[in-house]
C-alpha atoms as a PDB file:
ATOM      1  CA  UNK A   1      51.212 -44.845  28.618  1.00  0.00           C
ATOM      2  CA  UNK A   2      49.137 -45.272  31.991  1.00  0.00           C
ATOM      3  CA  UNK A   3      45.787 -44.822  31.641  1.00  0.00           C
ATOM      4  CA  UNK A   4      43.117 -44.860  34.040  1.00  0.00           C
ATOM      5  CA  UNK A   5      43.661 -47.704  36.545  1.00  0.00           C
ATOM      6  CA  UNK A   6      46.867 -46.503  36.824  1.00  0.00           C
ATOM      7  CA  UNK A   7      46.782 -42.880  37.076  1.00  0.00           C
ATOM      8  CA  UNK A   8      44.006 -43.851  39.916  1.00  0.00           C
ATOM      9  CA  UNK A   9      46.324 -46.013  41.494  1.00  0.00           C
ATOM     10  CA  UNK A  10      49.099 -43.220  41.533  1.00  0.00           C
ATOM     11  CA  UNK A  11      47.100 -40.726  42.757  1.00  0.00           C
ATOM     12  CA  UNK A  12      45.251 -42.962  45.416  1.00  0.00           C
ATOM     13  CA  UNK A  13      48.862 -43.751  46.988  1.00  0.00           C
ATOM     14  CA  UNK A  14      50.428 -40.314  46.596  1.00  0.00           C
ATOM     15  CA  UNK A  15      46.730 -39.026  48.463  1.00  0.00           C
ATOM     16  CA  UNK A  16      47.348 -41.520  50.928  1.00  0.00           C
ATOM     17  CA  UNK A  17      51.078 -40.129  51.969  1.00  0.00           C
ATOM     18  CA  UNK A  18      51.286 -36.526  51.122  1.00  0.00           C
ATOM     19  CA  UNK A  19      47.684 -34.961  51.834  1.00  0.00           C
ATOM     20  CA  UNK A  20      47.161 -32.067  54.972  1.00  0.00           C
ATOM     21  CA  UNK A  21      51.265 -31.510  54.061  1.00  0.00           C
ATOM     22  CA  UNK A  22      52.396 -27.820  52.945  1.00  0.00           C
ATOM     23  CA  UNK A  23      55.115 -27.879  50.495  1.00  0.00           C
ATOM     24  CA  UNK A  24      58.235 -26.323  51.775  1.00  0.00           C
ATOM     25  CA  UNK A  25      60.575 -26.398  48.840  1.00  0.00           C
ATOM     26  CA  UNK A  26      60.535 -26.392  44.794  1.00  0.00           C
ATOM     27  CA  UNK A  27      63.322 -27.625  42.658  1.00  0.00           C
ATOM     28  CA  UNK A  28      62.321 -28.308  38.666  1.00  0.00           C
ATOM     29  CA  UNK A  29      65.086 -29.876  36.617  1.00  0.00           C
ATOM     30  CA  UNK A  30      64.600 -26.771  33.727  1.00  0.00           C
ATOM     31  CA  UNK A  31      63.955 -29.439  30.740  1.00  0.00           C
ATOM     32  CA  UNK A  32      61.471 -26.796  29.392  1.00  0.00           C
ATOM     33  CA  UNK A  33      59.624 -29.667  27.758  1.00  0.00           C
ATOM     34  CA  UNK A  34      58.548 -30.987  30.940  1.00  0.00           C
ATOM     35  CA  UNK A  35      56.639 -27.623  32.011  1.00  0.00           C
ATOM     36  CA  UNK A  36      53.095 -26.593  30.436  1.00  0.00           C
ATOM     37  CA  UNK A  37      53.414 -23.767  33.157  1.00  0.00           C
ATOM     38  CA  UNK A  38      56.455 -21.104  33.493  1.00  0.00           C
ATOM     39  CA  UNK A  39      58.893 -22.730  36.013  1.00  0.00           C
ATOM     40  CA  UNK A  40      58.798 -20.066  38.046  1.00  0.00           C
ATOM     41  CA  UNK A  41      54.971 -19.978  38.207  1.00  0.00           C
ATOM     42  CA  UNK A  42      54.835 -23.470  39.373  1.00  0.00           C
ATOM     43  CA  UNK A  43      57.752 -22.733  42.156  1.00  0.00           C
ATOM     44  CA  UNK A  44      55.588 -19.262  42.972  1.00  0.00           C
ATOM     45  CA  UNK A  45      52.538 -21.323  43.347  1.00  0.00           C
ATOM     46  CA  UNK A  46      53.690 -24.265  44.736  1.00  0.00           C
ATOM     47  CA  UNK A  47      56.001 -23.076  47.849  1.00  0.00           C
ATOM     48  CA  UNK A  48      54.082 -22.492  50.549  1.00  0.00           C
ATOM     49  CA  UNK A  49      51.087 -24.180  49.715  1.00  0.00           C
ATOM     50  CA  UNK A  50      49.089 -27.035  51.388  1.00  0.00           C
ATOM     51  CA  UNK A  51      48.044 -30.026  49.918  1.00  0.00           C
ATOM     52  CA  UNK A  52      44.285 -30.561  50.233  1.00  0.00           C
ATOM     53  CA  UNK A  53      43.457 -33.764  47.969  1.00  0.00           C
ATOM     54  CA  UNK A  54      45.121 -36.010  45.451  1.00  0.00           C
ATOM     55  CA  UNK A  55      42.976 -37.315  42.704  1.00  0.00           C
ATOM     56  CA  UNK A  56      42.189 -38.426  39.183  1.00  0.00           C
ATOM     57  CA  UNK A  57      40.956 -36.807  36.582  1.00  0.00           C
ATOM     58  CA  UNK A  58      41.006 -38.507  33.242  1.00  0.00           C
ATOM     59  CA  UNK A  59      44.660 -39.388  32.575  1.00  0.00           C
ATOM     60  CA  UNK A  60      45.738 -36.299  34.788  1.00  0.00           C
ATOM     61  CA  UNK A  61      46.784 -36.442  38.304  1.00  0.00           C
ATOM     62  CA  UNK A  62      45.298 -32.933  40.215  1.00  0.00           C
ATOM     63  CA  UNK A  63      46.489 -32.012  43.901  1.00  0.00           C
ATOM     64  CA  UNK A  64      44.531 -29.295  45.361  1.00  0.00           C
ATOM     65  CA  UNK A  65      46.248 -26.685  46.786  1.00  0.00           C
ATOM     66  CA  UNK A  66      45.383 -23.992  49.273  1.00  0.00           C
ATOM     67  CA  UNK A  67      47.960 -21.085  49.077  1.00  0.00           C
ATOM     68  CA  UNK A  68      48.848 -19.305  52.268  1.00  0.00           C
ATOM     69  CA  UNK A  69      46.915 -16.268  50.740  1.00  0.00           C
ATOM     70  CA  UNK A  70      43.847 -18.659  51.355  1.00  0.00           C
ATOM     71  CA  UNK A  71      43.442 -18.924  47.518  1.00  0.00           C
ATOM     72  CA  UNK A  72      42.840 -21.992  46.109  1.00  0.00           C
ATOM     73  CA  UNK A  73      45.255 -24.025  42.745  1.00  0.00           C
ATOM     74  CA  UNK A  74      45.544 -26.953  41.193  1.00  0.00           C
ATOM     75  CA  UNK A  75      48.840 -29.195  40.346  1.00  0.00           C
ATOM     76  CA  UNK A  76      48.340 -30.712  37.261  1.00  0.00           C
ATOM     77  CA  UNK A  77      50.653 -34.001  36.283  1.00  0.00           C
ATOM     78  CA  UNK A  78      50.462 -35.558  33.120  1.00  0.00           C
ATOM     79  CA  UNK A  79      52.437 -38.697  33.574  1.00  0.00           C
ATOM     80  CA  UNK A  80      52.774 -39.490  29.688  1.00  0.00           C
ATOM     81  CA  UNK A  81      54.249 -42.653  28.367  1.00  0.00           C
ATOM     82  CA  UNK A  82      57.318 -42.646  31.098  1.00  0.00           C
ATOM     83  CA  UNK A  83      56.344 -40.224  34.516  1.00  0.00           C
ATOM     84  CA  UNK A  84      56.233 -41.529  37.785  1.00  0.00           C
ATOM     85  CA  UNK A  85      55.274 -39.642  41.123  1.00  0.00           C
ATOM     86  CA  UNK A  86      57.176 -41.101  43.762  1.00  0.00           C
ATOM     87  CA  UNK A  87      57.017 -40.550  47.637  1.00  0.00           C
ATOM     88  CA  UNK A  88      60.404 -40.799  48.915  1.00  0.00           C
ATOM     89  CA  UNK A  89      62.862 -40.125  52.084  1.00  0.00           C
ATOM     90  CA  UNK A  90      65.329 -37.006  51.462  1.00  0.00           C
ATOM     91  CA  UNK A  91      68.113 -39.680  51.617  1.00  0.00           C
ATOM     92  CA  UNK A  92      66.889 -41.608  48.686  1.00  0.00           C
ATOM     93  CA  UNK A  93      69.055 -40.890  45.876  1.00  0.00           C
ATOM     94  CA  UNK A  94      67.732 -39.303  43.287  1.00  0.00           C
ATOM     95  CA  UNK A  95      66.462 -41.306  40.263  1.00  0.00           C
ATOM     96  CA  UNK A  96      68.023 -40.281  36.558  1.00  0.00           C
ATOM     97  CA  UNK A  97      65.488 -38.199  34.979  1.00  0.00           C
ATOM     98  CA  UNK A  98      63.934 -36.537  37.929  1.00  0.00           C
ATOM     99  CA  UNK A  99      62.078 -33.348  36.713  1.00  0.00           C
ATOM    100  CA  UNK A 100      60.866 -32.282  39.934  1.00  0.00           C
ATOM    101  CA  UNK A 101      61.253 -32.588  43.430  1.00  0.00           C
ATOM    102  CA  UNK A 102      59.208 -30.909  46.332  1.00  0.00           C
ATOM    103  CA  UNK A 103      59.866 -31.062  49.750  1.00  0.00           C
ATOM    104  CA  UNK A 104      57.296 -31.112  52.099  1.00  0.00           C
ATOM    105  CA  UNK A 105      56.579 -30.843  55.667  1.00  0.00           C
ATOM    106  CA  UNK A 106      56.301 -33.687  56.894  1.00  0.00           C
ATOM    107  CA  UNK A 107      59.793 -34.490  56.105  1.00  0.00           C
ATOM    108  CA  UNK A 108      59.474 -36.590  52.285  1.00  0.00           C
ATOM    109  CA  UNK A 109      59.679 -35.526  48.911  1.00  0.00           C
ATOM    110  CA  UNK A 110      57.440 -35.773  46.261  1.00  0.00           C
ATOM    111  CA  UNK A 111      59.345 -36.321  42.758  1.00  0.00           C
ATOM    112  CA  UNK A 112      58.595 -36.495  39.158  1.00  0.00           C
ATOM    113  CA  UNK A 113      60.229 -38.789  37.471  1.00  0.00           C
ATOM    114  CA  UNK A 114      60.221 -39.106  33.567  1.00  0.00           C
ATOM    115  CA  UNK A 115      62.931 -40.400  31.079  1.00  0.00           C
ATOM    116  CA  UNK A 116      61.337 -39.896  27.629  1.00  0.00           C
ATOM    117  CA  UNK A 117      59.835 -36.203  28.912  1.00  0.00           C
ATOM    118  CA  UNK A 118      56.264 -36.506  27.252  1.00  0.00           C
ATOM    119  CA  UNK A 119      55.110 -35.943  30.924  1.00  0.00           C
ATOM    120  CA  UNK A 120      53.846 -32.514  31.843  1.00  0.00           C
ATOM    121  CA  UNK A 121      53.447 -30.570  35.334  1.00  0.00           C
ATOM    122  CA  UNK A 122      51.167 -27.285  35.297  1.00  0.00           C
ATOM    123  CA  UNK A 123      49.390 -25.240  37.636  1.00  0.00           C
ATOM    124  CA  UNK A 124      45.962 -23.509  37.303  1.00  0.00           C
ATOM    125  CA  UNK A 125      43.686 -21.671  39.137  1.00  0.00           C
ATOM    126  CA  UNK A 126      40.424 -23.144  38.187  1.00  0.00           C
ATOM    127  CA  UNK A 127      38.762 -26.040  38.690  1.00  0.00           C
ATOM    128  CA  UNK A 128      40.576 -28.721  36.338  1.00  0.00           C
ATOM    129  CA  UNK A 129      37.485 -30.714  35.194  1.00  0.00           C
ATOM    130  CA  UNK A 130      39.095 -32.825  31.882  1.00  0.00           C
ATOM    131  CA  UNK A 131      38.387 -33.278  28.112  1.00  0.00           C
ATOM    132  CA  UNK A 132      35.023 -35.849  28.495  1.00  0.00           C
ATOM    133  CA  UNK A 133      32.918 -37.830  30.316  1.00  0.00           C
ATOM    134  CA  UNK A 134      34.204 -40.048  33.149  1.00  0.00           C
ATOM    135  CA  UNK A 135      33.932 -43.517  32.589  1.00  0.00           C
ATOM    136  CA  UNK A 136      33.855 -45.124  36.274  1.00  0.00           C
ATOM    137  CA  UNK A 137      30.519 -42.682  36.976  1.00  0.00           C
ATOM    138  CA  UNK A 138      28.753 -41.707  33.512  1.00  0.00           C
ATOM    139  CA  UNK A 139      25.452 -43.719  33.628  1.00  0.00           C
ATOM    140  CA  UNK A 140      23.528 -45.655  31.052  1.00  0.00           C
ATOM    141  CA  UNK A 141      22.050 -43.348  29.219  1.00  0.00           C
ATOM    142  CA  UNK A 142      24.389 -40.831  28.415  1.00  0.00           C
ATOM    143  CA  UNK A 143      26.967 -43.640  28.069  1.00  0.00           C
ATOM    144  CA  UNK A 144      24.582 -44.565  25.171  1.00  0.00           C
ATOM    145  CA  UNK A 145      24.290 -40.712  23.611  1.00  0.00           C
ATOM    146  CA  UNK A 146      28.206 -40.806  22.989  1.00  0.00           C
ATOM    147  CA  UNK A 147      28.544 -43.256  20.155  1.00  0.00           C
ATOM    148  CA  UNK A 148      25.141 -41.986  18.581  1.00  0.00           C
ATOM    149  CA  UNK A 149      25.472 -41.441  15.049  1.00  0.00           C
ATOM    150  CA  UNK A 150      29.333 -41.862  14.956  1.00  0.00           C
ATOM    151  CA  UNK A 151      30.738 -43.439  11.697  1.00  0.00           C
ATOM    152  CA  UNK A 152      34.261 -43.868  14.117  1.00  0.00           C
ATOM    153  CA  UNK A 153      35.029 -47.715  15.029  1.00  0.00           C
ATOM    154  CA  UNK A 154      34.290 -48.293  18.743  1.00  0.00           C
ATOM    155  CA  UNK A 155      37.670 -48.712  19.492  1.00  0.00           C
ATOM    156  CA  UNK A 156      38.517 -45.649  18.136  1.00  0.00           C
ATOM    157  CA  UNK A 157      35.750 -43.988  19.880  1.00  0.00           C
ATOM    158  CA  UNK A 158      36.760 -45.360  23.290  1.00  0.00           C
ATOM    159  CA  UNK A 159      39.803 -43.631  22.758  1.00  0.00           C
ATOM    160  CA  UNK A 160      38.774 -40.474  21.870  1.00  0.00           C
ATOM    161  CA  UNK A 161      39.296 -38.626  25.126  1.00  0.00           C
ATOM    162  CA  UNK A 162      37.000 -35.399  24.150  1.00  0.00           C
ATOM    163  CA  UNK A 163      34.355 -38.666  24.804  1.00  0.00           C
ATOM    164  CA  UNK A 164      35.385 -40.933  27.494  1.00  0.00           C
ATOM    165  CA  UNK A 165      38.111 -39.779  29.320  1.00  0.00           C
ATOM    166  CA  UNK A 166      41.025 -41.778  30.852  1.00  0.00           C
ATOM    167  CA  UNK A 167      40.434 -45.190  29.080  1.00  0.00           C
ATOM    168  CA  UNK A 168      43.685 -46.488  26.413  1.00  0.00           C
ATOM    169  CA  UNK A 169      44.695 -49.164  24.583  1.00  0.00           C
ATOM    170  CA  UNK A 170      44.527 -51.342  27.142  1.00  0.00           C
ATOM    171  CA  UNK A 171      41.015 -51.345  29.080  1.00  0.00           C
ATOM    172  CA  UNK A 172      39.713 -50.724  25.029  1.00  0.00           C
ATOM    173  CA  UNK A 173      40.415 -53.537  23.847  1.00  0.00           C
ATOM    174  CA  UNK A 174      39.663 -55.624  27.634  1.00  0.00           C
ATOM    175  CA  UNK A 175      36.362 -53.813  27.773  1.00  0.00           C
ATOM    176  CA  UNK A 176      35.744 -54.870  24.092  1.00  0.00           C
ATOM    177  CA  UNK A 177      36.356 -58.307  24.447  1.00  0.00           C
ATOM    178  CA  UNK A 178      34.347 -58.475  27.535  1.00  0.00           C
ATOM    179  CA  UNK A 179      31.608 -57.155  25.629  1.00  0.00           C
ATOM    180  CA  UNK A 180      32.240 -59.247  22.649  1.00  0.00           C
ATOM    181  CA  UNK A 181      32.253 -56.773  20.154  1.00  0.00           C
ATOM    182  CA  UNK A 182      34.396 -56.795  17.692  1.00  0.00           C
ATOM    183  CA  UNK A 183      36.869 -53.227  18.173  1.00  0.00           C
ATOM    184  CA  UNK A 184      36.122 -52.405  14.296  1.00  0.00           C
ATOM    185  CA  UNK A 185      32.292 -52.225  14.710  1.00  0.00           C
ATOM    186  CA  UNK A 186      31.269 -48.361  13.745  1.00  0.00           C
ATOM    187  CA  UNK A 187      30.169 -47.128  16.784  1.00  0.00           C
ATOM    188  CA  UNK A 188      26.717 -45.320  15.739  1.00  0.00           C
ATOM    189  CA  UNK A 189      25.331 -48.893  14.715  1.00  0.00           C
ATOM    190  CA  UNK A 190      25.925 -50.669  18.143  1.00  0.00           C
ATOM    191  CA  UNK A 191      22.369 -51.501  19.406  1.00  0.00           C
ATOM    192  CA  UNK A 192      21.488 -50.293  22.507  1.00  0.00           C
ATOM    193  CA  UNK A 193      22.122 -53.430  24.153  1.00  0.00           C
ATOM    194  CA  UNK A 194      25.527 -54.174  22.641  1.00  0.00           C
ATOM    195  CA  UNK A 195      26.092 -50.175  24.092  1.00  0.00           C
ATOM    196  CA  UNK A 196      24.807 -51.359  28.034  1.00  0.00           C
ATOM    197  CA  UNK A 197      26.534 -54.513  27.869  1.00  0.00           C
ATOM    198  CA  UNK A 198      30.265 -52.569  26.787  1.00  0.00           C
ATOM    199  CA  UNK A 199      29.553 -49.927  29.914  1.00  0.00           C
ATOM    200  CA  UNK A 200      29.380 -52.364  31.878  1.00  0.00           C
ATOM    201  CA  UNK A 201      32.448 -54.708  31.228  1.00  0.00           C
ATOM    202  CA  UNK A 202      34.366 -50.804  30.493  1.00  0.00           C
ATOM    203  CA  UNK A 203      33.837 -50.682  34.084  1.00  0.00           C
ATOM    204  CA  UNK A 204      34.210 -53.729  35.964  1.00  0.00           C
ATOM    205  CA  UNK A 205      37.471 -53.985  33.774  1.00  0.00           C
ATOM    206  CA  UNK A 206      38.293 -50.421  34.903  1.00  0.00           C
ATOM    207  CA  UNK A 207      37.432 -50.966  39.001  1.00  0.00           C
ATOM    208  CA  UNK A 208      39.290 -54.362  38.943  1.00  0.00           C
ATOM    209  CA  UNK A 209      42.581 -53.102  37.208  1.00  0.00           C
ATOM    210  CA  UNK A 210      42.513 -50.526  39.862  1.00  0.00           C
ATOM    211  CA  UNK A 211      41.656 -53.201  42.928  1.00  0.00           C
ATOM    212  CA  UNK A 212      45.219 -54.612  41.143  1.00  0.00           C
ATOM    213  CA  UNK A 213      47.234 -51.483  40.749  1.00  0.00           C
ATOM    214  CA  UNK A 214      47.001 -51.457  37.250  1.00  0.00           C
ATOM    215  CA  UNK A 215      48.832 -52.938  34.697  1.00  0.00           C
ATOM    216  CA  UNK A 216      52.422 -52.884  34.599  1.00  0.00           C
ATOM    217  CA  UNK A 217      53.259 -53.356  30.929  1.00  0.00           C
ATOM    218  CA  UNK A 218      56.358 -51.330  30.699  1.00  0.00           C
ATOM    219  CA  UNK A 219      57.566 -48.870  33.022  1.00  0.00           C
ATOM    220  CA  UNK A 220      54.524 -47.930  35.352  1.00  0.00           C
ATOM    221  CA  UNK A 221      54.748 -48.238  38.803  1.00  0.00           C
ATOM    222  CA  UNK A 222      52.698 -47.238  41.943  1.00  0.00           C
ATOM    223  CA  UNK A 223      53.551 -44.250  44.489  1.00  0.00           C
ATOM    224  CA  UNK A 224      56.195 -46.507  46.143  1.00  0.00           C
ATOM    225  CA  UNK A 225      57.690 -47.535  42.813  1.00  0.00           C
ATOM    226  CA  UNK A 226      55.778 -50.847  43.365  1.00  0.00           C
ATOM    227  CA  UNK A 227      54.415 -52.879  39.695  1.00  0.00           C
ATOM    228  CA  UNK A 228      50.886 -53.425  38.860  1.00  0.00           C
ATOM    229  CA  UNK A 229      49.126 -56.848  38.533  1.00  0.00           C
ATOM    230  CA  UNK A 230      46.632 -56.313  36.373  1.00  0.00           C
ATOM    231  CA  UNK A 231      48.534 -57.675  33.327  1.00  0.00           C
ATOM    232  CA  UNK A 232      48.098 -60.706  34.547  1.00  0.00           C
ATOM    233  CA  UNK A 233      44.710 -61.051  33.794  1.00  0.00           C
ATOM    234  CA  UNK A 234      45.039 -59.865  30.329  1.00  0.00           C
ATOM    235  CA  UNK A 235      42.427 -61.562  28.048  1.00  0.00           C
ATOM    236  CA  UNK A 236      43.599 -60.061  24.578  1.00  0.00           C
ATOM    237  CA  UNK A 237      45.769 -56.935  25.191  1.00  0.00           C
ATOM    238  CA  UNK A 238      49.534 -58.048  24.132  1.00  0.00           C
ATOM    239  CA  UNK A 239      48.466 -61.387  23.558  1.00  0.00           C
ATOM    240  CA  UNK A 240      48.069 -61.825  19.405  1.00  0.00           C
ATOM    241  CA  UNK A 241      48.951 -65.081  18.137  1.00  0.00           C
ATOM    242  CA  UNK A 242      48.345 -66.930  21.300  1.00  0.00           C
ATOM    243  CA  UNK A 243      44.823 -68.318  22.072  1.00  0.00           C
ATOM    244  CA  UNK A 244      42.170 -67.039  23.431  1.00  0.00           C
ATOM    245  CA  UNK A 245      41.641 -67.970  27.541  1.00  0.00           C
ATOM    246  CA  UNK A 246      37.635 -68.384  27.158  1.00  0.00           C
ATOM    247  CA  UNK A 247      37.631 -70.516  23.610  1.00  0.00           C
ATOM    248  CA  UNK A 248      40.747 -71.170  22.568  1.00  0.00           C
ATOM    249  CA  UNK A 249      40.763 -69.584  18.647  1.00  0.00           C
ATOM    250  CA  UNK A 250      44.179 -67.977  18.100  1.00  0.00           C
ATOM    251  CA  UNK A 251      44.228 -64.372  18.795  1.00  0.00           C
ATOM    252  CA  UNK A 252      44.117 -62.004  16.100  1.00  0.00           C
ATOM    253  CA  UNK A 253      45.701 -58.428  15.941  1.00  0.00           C
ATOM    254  CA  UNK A 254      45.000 -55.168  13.100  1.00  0.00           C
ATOM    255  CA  UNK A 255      45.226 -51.710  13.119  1.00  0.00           C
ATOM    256  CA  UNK A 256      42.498 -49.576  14.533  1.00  0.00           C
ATOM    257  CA  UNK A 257      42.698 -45.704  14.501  1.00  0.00           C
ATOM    258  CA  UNK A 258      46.437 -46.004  14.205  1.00  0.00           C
ATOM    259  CA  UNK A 259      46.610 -47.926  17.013  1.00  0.00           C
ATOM    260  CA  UNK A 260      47.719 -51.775  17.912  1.00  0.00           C
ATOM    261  CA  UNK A 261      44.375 -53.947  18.520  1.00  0.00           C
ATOM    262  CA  UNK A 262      43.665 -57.535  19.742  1.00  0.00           C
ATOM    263  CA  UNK A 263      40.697 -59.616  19.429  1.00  0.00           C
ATOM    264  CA  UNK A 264      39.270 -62.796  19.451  1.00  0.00           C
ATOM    265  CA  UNK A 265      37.261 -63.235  16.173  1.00  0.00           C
ATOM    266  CA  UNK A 266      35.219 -66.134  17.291  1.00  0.00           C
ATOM    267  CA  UNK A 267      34.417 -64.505  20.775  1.00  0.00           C
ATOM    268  CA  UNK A 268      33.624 -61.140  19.479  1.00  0.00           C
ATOM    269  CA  UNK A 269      30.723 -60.280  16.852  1.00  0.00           C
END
């Protein structure tokens, strides 16, 4: 599932080519599990409309809208473990599995793309702000204040989005390794310094995955369908069994919070 480096990177590039355009056109695919909104309420709100600003918000891509009443909306896309948001020319065929496709005035189309369907596409007409804190800005303090008193492994807590926002299995257990802190550590009993020093690899791990375009480890891809290269740099994520780049121990990987986790148990304390 993308996470935050590359919902950024999605949202950076579809910014980049669709932004100051009104949307002339709607068509949704009507694969009802693809829609948190009403079909017709994202067509009604969408048509018409200019696009102000594509960001990120969590795991969420949000274009602001301006409606030619002068009201103001928000485009929600959830890209979920499959969705891509593609810019493309009218004469581009189609992809399989496109959801929806809007047509806009400067002559491309924006298209969702998503073969398993666990994306989602909403609209809403207040401000969007997303289930926690975000990661790239929170600062040290209240960074801290999260994992206070929680009896949840770190990893666990990392991925709890009603904390941290945007961050998944893959900048987790990066971050964590970083840090050397070992992803089964219960949260509340990280010192203080243990707590600075994991902020700060969460987000030099987080800002260089982004500089890369994120990590392409299965079927993410940019604005203009182009892979990531983060996964290159990959210290533990994916890698169990092998050894570890910085000491050379053989990689170890368990089960934390239901979830697939590597570590190095010689790096990590």
């Amino acid at each position: 599932m993308p996470e935050l480096p590359e919902v950024e990177t999605v949202a950076n590039g579809v910014h980049d080519r669709v932004h100051g355009q009104r949307i002339d056109s709607v068509w949704t695919s009507g694969k009802p599990q693809t829609f948190k909104s009403p079909e017709t309420e994202i067509a009604e709100v969408l048509t018409g409309a200019r696009i102000d600003r594509v960001r990120r918000i969590g795991k969420t891509v949000v274009a602001d809208l301006t409606r030619s009443s002068g009201e103001t909306a928000q485009f929600l896309v959830h890209l979920g473990m499959t969705g891509r948001l593609l810019v493309s020319h009218p004469e581009v065929p189609l992809p399989p599995h496109t959801h929806a496709v809007l047509g806009l005035s400067g002559g491309n189309e924006l298209r969702f793309v998503d073969a398993r369907r666990f994306g989602r596409l909403s609209v809403v007409h207040e401000a969007y702000g997303g289930p926690g804190a975000e990661p790239l800005t929170i600062n040290e303090e209240d960074f801290i204040a999260l994992f206070k008193g929680r009896k949840l492994a770190i990893k666990a807590a990392l991925l709890n989005q009603s904390l941290l926002h945007g961050v998944g299995n893959i900048y987790a257990d990066e971050s964590l390794f970083r840090a050397k802190i070992r992803p089964r550590r219960q949260a509340g009993k990280l010192t203080r310094d243990e707590l600075k020093r994991l902020r700060t690899a969460l987000i030099e791990v987080l800002r260089h995955a982004i500089k890369l375009g994120g990590s392409s480890v299965s079927d993410y891809v940019d604005a203009d369908g182009v892979r990531g290269f983060f996964q290159l740099e990959h210290k533990v994520y994916g890698r169990a069994g092998e050894t570890c780049k910085d000491c050379g121990t053989a990689l170890k990987k368990i089960i934390v919070g239901g979830r697939t986790t590597v570590y190095c148990p010689t790096c990590q304390h």
